[in-house]
N, C-alpha and C. Protein backbone atom coordinates (compact mmCIF):
# COMPACT_ATOMS: atom_id res chain seq x y z
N UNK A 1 -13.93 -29.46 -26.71
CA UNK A 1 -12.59 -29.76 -26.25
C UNK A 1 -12.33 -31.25 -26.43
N UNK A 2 -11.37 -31.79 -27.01
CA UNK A 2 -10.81 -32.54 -26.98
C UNK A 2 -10.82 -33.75 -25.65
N UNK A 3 -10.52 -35.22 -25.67
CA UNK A 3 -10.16 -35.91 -24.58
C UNK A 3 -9.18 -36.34 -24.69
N UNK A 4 -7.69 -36.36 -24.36
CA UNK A 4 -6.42 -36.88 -24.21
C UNK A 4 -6.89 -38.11 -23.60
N UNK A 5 -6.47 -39.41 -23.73
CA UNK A 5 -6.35 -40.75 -23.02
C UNK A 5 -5.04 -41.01 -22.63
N UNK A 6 -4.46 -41.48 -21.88
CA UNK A 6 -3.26 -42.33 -21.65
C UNK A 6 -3.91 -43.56 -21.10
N UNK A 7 -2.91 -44.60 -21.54
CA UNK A 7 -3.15 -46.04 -21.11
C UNK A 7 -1.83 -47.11 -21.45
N UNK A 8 -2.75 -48.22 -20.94
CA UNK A 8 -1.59 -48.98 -21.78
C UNK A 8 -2.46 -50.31 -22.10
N UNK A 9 -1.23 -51.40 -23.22
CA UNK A 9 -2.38 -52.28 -23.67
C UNK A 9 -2.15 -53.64 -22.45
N UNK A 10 -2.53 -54.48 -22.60
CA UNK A 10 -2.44 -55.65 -21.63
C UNK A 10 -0.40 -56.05 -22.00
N UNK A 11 0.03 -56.29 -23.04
CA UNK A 11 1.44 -56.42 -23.12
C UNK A 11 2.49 -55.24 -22.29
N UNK A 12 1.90 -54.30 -21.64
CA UNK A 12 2.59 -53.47 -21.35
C UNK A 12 2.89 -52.20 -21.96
N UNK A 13 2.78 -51.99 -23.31
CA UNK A 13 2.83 -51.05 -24.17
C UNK A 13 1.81 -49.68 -24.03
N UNK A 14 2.37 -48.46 -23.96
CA UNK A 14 1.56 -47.45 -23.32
C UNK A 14 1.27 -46.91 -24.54
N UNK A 15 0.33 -45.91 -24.37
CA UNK A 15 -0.56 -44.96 -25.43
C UNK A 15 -1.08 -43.82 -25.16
N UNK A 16 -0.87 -42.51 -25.83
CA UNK A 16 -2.16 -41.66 -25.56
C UNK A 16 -2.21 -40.76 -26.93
N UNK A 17 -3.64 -40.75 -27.02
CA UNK A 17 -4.79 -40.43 -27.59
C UNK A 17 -5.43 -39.48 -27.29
N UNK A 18 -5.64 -39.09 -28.78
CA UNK A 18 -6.73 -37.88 -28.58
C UNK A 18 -8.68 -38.64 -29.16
N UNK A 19 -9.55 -38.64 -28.08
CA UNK A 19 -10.73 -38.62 -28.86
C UNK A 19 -11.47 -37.91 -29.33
N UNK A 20 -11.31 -37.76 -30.97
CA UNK A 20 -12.07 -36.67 -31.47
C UNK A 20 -13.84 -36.13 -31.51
N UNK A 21 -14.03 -36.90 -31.68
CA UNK A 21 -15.95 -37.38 -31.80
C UNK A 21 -16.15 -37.08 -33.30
N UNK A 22 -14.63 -37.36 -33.86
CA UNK A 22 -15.08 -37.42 -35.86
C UNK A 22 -15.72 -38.88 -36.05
N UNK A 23 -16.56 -39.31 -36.48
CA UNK A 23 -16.80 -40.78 -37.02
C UNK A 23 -15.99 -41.27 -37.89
N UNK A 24 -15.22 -40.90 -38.77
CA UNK A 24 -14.49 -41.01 -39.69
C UNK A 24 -13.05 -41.35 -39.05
N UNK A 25 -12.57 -40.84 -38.25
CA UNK A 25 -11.59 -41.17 -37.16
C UNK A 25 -11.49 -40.68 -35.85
N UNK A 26 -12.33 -41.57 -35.04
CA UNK A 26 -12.45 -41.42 -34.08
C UNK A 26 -11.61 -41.30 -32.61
N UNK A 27 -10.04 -41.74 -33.20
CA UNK A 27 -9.11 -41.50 -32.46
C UNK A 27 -7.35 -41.16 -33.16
N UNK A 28 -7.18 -39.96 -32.65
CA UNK A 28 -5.49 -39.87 -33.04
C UNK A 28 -4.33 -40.06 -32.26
N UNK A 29 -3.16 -40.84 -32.48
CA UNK A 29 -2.19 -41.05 -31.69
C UNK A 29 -2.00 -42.03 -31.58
N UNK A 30 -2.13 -43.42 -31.80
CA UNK A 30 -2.05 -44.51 -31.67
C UNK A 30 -2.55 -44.89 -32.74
N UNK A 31 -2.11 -45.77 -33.65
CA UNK A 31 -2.77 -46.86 -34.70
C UNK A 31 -3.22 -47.68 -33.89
N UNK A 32 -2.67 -48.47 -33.16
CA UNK A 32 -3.26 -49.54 -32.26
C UNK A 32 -4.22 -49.44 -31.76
N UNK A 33 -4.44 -48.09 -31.07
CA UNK A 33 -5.66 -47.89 -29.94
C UNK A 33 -6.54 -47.50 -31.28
N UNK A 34 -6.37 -46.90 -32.42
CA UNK A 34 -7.02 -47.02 -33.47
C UNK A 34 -8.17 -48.10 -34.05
N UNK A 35 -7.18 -49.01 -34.23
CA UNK A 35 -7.58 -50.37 -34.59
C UNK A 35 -8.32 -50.70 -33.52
N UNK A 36 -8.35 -50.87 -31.97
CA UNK A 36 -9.03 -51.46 -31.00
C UNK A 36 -10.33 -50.94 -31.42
N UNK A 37 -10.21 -49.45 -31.16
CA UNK A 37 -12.29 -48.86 -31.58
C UNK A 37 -12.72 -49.54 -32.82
N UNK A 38 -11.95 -49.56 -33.47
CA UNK A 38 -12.47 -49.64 -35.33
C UNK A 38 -12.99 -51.37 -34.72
N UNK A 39 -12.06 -51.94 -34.66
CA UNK A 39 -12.57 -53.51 -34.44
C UNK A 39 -13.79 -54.02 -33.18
N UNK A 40 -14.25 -53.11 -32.39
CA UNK A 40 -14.86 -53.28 -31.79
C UNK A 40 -16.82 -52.66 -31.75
N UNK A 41 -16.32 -51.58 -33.45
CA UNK A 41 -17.50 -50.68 -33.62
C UNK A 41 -18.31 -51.39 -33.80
N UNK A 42 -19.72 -51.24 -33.51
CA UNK A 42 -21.27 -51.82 -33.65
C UNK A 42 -21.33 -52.50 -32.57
N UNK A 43 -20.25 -53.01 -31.82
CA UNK A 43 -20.74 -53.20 -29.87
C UNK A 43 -21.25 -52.92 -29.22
N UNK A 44 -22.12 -53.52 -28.54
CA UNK A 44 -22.60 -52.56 -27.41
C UNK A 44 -21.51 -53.03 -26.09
N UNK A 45 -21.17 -51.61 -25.63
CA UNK A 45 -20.41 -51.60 -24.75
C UNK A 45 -20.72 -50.75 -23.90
N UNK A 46 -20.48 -51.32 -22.20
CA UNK A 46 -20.89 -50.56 -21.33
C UNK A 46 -20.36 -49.75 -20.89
N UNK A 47 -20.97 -48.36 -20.60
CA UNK A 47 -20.60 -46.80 -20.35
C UNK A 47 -19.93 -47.01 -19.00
N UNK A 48 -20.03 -47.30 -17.96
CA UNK A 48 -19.33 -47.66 -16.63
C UNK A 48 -19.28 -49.31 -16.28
N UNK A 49 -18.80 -49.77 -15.25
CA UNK A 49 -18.93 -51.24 -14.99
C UNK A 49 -20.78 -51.53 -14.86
N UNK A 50 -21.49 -50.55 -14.39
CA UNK A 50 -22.83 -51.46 -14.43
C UNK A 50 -23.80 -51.06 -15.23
N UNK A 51 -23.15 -50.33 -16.71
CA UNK A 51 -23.89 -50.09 -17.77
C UNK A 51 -24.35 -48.04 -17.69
N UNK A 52 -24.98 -47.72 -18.32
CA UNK A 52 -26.07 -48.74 -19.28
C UNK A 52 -24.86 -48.62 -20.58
N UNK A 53 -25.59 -49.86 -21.73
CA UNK A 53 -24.66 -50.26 -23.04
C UNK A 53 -25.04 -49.16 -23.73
N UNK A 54 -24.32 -49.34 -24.99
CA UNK A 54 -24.55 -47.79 -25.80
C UNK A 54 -23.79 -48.85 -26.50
N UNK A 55 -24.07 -48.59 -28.10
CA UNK A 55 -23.65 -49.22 -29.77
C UNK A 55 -22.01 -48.55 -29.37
N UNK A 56 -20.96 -49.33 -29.82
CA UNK A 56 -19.44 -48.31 -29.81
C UNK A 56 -19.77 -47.60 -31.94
N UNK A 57 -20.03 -46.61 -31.78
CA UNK A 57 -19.79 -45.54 -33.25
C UNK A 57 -18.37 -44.67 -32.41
N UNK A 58 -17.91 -43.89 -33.54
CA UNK A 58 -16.56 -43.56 -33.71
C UNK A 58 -17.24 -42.14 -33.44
N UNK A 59 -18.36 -41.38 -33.60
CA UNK A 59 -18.68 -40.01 -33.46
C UNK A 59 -19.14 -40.21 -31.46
N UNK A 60 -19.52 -41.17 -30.55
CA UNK A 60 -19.64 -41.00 -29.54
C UNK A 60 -18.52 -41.21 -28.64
N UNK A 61 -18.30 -39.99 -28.07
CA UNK A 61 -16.95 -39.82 -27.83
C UNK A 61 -17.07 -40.56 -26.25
N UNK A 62 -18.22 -40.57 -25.55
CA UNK A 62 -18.09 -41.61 -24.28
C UNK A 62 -17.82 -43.12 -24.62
N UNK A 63 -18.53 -43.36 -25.32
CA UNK A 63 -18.70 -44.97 -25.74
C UNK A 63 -16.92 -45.39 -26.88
N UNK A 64 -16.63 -44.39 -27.43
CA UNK A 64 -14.97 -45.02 -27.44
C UNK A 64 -14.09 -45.01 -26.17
N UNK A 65 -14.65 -43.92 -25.08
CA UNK A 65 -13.52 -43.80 -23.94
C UNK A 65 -14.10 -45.11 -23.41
N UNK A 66 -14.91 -45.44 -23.51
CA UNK A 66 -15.07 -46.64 -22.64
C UNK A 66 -15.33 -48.09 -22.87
N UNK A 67 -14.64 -48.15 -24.88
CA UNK A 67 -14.14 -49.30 -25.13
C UNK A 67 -12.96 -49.46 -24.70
N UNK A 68 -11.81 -48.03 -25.13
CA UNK A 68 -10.75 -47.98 -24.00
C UNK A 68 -10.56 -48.83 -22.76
N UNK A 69 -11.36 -47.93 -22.37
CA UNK A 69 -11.37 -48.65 -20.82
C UNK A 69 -11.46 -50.09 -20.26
N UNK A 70 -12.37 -50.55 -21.75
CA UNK A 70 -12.54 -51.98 -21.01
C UNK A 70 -11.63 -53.46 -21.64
N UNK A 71 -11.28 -52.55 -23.14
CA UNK A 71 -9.92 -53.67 -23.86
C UNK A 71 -8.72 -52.72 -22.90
N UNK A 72 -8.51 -52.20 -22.46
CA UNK A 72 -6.88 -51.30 -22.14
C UNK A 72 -7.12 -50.98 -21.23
N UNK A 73 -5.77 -50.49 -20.10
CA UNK A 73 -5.99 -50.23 -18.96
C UNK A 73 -5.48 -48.28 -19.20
N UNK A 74 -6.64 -48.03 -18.89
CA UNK A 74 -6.57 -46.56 -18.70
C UNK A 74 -6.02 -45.85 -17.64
N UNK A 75 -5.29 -45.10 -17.80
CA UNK A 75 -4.22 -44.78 -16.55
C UNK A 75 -5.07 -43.02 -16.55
N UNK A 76 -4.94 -42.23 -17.13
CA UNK A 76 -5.79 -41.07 -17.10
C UNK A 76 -6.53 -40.56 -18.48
N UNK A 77 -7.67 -39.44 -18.33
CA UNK A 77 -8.02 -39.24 -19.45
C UNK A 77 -8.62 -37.37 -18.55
N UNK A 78 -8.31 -36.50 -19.56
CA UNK A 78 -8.46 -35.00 -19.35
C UNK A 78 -9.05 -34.80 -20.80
N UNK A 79 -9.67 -33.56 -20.51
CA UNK A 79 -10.27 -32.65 -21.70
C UNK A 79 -8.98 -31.98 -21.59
N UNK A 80 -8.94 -31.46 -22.96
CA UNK A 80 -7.73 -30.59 -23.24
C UNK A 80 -8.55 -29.16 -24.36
N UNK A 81 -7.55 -28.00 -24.29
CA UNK A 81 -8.41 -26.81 -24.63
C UNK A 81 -7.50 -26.75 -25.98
N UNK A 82 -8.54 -25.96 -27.28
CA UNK A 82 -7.79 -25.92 -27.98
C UNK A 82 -6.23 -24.73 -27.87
N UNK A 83 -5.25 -24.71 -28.69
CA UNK A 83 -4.35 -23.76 -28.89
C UNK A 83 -4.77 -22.31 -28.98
């Protein structure tokens, strides 16, 4: 199943996203929130505020929700079922 994101960026500008766990594109619905994962891949970024880090790749679908989380302010995020 799918993860829907909503958020928004620090300017105010809102977003939501689907995270796929494709490596190849790891998020749909936003170019922007696009670009944030892509520019941040090979990070280690932490899974909650007190870790543990994990590399940001575009196929781990925690470690993009929670570059999200920490460039953008995440307002909700649900699994969604397919059609």
């Amino acid at each position: 199943m799918p993860l829907t994101v909503t958020g928004t960026f620090d300017d105010g500008s809102a977003y939501q996203v689907q995270i796929t766990g494709d490596p190849d594109r790891p998020v749909i619905g936003s170019t922007r929130a696009a670009a944030l994962v892509e520019l941040h891949a090979g990070e280690s970024i932490p899974l909650t505020p007190t870790g543990p880090l994990r590399t940001l790749a575009g196929g781990d679908e925690d470690a993009v929700l929670a570059a999200l989380r920490q460039y953008s302010n995440v307002i909700e995020n649900r699994r969604t079922a397919h059609p």
